[in-house]
C-alpha atoms as a PDB file:
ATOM      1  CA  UNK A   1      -9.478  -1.646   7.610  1.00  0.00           C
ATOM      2  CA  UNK A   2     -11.115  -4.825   9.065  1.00  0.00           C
ATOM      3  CA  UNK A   3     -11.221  -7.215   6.150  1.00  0.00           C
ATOM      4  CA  UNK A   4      -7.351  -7.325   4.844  1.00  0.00           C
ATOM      5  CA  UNK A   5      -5.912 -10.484   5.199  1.00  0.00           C
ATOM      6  CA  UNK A   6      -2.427  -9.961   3.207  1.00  0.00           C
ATOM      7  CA  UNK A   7      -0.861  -6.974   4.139  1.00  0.00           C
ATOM      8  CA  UNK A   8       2.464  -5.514   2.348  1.00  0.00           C
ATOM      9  CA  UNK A   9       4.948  -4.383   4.718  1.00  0.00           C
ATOM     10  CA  UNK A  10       7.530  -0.810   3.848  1.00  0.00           C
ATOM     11  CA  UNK A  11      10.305   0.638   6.391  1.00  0.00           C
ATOM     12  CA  UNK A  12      12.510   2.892   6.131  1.00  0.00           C
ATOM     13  CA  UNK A  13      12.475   3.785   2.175  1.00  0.00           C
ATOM     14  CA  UNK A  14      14.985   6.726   2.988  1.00  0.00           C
ATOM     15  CA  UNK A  15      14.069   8.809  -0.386  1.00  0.00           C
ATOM     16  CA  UNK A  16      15.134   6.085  -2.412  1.00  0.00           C
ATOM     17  CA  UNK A  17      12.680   5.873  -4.858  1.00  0.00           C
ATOM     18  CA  UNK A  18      14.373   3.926  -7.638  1.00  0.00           C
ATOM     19  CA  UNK A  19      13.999   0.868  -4.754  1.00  0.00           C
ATOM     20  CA  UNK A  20      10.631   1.410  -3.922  1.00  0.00           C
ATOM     21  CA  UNK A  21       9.294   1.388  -7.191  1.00  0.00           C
ATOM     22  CA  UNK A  22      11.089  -1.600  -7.234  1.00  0.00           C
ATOM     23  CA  UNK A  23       9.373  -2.849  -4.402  1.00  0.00           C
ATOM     24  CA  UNK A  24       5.876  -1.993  -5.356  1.00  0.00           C
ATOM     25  CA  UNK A  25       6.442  -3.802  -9.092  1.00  0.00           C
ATOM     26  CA  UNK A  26       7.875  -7.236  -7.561  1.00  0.00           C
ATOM     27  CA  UNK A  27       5.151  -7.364  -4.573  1.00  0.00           C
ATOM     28  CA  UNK A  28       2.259  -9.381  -5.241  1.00  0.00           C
ATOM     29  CA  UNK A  29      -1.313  -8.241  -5.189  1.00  0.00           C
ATOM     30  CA  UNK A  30      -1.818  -7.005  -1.377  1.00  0.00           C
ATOM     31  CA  UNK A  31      -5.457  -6.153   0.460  1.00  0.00           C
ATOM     32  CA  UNK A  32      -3.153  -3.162   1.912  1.00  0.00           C
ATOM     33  CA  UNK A  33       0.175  -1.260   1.931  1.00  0.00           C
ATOM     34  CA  UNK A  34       1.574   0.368   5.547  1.00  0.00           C
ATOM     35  CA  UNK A  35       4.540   1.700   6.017  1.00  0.00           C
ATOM     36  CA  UNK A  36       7.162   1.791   9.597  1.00  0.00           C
ATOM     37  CA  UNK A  37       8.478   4.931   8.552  1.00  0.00           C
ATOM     38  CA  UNK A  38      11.594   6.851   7.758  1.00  0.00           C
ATOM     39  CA  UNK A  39      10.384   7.857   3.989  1.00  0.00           C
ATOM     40  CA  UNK A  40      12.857  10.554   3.780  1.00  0.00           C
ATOM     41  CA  UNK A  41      16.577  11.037   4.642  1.00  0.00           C
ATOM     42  CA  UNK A  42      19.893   9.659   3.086  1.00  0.00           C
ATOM     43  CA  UNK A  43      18.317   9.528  -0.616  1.00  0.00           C
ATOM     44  CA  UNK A  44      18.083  11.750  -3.736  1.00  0.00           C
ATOM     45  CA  UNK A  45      14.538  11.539  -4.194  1.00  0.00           C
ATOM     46  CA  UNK A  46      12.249  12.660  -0.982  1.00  0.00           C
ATOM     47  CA  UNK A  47       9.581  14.077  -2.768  1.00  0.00           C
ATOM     48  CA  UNK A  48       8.945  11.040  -5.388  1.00  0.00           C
ATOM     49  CA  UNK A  49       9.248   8.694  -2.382  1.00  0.00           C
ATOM     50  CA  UNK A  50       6.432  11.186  -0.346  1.00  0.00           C
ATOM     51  CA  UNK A  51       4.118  11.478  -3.466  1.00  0.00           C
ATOM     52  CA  UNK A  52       4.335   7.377  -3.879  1.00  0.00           C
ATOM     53  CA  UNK A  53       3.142   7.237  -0.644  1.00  0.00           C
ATOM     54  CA  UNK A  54       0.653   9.849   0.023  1.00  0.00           C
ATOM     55  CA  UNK A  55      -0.858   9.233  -3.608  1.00  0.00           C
ATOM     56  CA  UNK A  56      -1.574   5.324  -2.249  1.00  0.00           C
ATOM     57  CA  UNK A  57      -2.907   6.356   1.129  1.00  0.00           C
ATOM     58  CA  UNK A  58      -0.616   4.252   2.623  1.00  0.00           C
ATOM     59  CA  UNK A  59      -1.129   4.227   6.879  1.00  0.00           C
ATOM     60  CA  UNK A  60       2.604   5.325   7.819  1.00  0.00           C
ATOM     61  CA  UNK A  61       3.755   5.749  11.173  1.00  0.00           C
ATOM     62  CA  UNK A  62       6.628   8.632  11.820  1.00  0.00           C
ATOM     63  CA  UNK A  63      10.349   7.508  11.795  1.00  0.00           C
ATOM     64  CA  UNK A  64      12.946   9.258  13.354  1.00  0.00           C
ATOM     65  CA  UNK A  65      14.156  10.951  10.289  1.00  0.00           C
ATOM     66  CA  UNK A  66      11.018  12.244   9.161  1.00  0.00           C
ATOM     67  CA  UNK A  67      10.536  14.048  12.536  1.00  0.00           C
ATOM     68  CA  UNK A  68      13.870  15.469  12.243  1.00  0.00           C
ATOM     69  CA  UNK A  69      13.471  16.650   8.931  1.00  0.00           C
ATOM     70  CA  UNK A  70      10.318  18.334  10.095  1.00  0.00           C
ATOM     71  CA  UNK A  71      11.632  19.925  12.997  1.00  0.00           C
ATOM     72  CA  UNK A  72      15.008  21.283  10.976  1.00  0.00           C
ATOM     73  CA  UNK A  73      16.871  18.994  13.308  1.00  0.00           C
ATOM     74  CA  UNK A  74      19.082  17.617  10.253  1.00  0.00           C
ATOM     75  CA  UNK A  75      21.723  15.847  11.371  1.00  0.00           C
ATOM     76  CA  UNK A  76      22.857  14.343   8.154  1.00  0.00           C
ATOM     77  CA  UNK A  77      23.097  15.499   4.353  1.00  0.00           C
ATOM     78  CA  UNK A  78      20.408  13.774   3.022  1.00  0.00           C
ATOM     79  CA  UNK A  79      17.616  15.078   6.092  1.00  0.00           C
ATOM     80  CA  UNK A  80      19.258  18.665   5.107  1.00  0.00           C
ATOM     81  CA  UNK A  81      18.428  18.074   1.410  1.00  0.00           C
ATOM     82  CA  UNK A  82      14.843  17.184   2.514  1.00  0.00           C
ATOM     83  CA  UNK A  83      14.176  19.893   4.519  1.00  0.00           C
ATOM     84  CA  UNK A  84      15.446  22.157   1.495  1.00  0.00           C
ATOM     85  CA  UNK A  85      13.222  20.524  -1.167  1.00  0.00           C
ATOM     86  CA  UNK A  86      10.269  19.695   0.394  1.00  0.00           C
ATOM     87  CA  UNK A  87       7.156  21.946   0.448  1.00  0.00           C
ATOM     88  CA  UNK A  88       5.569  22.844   3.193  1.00  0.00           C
ATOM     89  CA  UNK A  89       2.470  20.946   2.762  1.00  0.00           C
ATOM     90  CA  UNK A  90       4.916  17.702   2.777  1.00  0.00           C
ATOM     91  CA  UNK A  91       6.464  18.654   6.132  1.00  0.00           C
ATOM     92  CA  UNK A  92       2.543  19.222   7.566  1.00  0.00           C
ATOM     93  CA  UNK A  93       1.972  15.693   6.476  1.00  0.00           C
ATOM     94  CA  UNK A  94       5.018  14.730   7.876  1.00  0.00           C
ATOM     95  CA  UNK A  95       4.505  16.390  11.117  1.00  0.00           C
ATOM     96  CA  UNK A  96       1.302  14.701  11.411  1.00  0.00           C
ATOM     97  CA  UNK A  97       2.075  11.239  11.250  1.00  0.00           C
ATOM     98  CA  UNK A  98       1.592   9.175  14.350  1.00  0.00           C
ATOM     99  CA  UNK A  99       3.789   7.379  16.246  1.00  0.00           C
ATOM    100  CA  UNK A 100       1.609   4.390  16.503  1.00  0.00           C
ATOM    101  CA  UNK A 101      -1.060   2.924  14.452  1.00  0.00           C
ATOM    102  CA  UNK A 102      -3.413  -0.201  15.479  1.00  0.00           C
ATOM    103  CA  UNK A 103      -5.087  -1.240  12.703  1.00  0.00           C
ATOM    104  CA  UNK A 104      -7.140  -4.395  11.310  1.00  0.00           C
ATOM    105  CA  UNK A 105      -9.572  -4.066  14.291  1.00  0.00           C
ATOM    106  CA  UNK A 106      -6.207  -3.523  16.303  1.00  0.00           C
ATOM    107  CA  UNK A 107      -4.749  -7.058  15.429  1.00  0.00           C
ATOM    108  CA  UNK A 108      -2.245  -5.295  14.463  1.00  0.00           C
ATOM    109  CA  UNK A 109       0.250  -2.602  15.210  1.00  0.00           C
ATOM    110  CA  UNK A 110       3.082  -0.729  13.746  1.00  0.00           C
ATOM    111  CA  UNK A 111       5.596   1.603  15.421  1.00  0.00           C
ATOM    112  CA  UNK A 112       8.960   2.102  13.376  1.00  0.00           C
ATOM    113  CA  UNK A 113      11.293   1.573  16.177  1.00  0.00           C
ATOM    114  CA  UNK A 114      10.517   0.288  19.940  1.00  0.00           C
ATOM    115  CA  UNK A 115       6.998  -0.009  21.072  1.00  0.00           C
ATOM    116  CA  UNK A 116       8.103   1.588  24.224  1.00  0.00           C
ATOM    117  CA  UNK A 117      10.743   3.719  23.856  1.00  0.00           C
ATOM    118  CA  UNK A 118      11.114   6.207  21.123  1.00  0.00           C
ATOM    119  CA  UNK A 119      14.310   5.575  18.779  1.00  0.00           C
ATOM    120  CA  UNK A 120      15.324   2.819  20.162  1.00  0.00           C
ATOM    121  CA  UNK A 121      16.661   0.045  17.867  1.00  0.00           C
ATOM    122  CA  UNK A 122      14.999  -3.180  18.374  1.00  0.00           C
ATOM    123  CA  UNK A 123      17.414  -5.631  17.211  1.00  0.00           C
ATOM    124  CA  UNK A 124      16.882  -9.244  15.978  1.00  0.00           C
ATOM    125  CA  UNK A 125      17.881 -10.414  19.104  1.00  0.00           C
ATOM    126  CA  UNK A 126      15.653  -8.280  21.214  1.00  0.00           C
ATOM    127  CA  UNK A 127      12.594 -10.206  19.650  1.00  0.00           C
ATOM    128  CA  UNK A 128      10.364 -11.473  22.283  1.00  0.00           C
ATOM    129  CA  UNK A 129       6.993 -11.799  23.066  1.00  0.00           C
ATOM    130  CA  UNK A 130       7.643  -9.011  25.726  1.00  0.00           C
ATOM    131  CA  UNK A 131       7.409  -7.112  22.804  1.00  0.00           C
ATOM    132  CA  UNK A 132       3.604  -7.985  22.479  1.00  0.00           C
ATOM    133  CA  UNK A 133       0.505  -6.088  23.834  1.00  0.00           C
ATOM    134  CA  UNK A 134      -2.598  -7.616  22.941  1.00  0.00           C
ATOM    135  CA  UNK A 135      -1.645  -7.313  19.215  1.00  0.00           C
ATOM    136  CA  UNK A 136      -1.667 -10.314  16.927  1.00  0.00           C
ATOM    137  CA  UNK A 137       1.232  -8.729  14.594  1.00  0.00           C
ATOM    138  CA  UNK A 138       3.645  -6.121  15.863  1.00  0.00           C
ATOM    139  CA  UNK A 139       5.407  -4.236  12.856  1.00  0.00           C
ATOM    140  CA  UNK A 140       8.941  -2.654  13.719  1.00  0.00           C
ATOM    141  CA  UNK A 141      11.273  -1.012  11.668  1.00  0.00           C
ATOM    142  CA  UNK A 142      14.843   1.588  12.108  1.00  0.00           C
ATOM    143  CA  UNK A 143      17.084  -0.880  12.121  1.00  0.00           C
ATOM    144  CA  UNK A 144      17.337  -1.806   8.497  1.00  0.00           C
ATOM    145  CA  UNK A 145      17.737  -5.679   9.428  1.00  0.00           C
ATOM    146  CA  UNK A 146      14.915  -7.938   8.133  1.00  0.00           C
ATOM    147  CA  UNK A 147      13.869 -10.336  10.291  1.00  0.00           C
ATOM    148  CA  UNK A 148      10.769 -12.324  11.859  1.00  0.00           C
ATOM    149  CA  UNK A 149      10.052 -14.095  14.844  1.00  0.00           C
ATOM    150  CA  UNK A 150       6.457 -16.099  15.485  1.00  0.00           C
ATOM    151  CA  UNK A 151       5.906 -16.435  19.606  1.00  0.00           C
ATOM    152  CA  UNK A 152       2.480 -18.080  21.029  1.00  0.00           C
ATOM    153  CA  UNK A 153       1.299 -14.640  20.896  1.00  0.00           C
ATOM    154  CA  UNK A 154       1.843 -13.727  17.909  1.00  0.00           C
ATOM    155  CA  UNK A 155       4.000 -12.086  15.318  1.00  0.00           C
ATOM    156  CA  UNK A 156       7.323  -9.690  16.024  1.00  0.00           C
ATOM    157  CA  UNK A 157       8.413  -8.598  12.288  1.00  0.00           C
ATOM    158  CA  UNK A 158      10.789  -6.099  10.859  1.00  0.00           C
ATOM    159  CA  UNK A 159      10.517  -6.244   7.089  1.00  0.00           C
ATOM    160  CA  UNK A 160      13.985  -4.569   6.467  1.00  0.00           C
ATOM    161  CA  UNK A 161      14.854  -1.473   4.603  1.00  0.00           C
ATOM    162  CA  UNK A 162      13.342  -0.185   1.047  1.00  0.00           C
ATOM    163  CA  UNK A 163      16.016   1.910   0.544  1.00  0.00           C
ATOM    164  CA  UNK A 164      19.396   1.556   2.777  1.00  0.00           C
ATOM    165  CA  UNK A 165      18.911  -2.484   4.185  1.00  0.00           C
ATOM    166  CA  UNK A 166      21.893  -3.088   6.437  1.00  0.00           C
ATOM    167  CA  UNK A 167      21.800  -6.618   6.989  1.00  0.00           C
ATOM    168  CA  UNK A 168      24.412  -7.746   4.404  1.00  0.00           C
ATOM    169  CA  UNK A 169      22.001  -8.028   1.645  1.00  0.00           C
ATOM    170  CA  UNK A 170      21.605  -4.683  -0.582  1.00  0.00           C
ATOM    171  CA  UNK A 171      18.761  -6.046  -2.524  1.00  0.00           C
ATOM    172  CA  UNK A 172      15.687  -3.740  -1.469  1.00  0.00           C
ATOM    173  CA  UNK A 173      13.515  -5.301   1.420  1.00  0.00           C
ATOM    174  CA  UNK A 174       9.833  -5.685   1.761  1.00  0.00           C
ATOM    175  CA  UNK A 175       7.596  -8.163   3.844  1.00  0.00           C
ATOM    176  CA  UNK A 176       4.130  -9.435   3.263  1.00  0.00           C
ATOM    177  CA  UNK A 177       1.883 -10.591   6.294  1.00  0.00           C
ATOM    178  CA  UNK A 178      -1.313 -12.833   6.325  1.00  0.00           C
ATOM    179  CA  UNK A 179      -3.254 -11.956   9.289  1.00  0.00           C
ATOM    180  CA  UNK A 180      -5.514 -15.098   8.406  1.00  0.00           C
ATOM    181  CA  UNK A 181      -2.894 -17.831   9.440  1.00  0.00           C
ATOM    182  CA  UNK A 182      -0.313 -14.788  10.741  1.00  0.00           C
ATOM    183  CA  UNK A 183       2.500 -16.052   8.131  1.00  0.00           C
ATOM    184  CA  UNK A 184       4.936 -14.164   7.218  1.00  0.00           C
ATOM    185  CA  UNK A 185       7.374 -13.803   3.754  1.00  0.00           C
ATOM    186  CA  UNK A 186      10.189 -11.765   3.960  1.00  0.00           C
ATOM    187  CA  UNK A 187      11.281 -10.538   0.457  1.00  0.00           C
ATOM    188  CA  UNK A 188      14.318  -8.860  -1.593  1.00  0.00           C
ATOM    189  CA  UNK A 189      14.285  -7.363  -5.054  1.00  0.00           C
ATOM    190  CA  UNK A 190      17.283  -5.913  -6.713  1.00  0.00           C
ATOM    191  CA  UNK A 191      17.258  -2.609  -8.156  1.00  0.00           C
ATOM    192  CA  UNK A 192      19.954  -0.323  -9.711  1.00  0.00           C
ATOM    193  CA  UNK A 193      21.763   1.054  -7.152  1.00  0.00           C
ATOM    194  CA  UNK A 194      24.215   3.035  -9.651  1.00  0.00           C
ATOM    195  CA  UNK A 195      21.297   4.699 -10.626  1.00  0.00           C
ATOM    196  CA  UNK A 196      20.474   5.948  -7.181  1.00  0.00           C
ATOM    197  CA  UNK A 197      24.185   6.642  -6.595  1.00  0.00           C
ATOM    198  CA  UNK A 198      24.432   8.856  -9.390  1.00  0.00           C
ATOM    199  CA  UNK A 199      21.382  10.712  -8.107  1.00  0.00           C
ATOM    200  CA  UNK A 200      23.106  11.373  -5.085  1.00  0.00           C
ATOM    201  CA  UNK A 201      26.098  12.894  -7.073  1.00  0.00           C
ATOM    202  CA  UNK A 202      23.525  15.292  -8.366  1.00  0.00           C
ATOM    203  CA  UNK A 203      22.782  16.833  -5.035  1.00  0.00           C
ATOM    204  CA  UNK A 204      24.505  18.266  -1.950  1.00  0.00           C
ATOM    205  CA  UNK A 205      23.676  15.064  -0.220  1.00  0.00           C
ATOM    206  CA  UNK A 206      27.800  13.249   0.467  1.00  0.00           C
ATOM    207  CA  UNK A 207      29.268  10.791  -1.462  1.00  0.00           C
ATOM    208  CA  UNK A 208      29.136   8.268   1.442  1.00  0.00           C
ATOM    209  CA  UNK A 209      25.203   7.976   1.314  1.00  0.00           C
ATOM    210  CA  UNK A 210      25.661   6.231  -2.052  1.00  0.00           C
ATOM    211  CA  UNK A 211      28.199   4.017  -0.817  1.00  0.00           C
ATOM    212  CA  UNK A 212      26.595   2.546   1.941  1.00  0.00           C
ATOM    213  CA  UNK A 213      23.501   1.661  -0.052  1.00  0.00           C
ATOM    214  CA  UNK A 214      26.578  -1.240  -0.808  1.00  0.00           C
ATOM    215  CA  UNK A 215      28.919  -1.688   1.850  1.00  0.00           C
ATOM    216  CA  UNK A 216      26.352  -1.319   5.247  1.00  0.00           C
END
C-alpha cells in the first residue's frame, strides 16, 4: 500500500451492519478502506459486519471488544452473543489482528485506542502532537467521538463510530483522509436505527444496546 492517496476511515462498527452498509454506500470512491477496530460487540449482526470486512480485505487493527470476544472475556450482552455465533475461523481472524498497523510506507498508523497504552480512551482533548511518532497520520478510535486535529506534524484523527457514535450525533460516522495534502473530512450518514433496534429484540443481546444507539 504505497500509492493511496484517499483513504476511508471505519471504527468501532460494533456488529451494526445496517450502519455500515450505510457507510460504505454514502462514501465516495476511496484508493483504500482500514478499519480502528471494535467490529463486533453491542450489535445484532457480528457475522455480516465480519464478512463485510474480511470479504474487502480491509487492514483492521484489534479493538478491545474483539479481543474480549475472542478470549470469552464477555463482559456485555452483545460480546456474549458474538462469542455464541461466531465460528471459529472468525475468532482465529479475530485473534490475529494486530494491535498496530503502519501502513502507506508507514506515513501512516492506526491503533484503535492509545498509541501507548492499551484501552485507553484518547479523548478530543487529549489530541496533541505528543501523540505523534514519525507518522504523518495517526488513526485512533474507542471512544466513539469524531474528531480531528492537524499539528505541524501531522494529523491526530478519530473518525467516530459506524455503529454506536457517542458524540451527540447518532447518524453513523466515517472519515476520509488524503495523505497527498493530509486533509481530512469527517462524515455522517443516517441509517435506520429502528431497524437495528428491532434486530436486537431478536436476540439475547438487552434492550439497552438499542437504546443507546439514540440517547449516548
Amino acid at each position: 500500500m504505497t500509492e493511496a492517496t484517499r483513504i476511508g476511515l471505519l471504527s468501532d462498527i460494533h456488529a451494526n451492519a445496517v450502519a455500515l452498509r450505510a457507510v460504505l454506500d454514502d462514501m465516495e470512491p476511496v484508493d483504500a478502506l482500514l478499519c480502528a477496530g471494535d467490529i463486533v460487540g453491542y450489535g445484532p449482526s457480528p457475522k455480516a459486519c465480519l464478512n463485510m470486512v474480511r470479504d474487502r480485505s480491509i487492514p483492521t487493527v484489534v479493538g478491545n471488544h474483539d479481543r474480549n470476544v475472542v478470549r470469552g472475556m464477555t463482559w456485555e450482552s452483545g460480546d456474549e452473543y458474538a462469542r455464541r455465533v461466531l465460528s471459529t475461523d472468525d475468532l482465529e481472524w479475530l485473534g490475529d489482528l494486530p494491535r498496530e498497523l503502519r501502513l502507506f510506507d508507514e506515513r501512516l498508523k492506526i491503533v484503535h485506542d492509545h498509541p501507548d497504552e492499551q484501552d485507553r480512551y484518547t479523548e478530543p482533548a487529549d489530541f496533541s502532537p505528543t501523540l505523534l511518532e514519525d507518522e504523518d497520520v495517526l488513526v485512533l478510535g474507542h471512544t466513539h467521538i469524531q474528531h480531528a486535529e492537524t499539528f505541524d506534524d501531522g494529523l491526530v484523527i478519530n473518525p467516530g463510530s459506524v455503529g454506536q457514535p457517542r458524540d451527540g450525533d447518532p447518524d453513523a460516522a466515517y472519515g476520509v483522509v488524503g495523505l497527498s495534502d493530509l486533509s481530512v473530512d469527517l462524515c455522517r450518514v443516517p441509517y435506520d436505527i429502528e431497524r437495528v433496534q428491532q434486530r436486537i429484540e431478536g436476540t439475547s443481546i438487552s434492550g439497552r444496546n438499542g437504546e443507546r444507539l439514540v440517547f449516548d
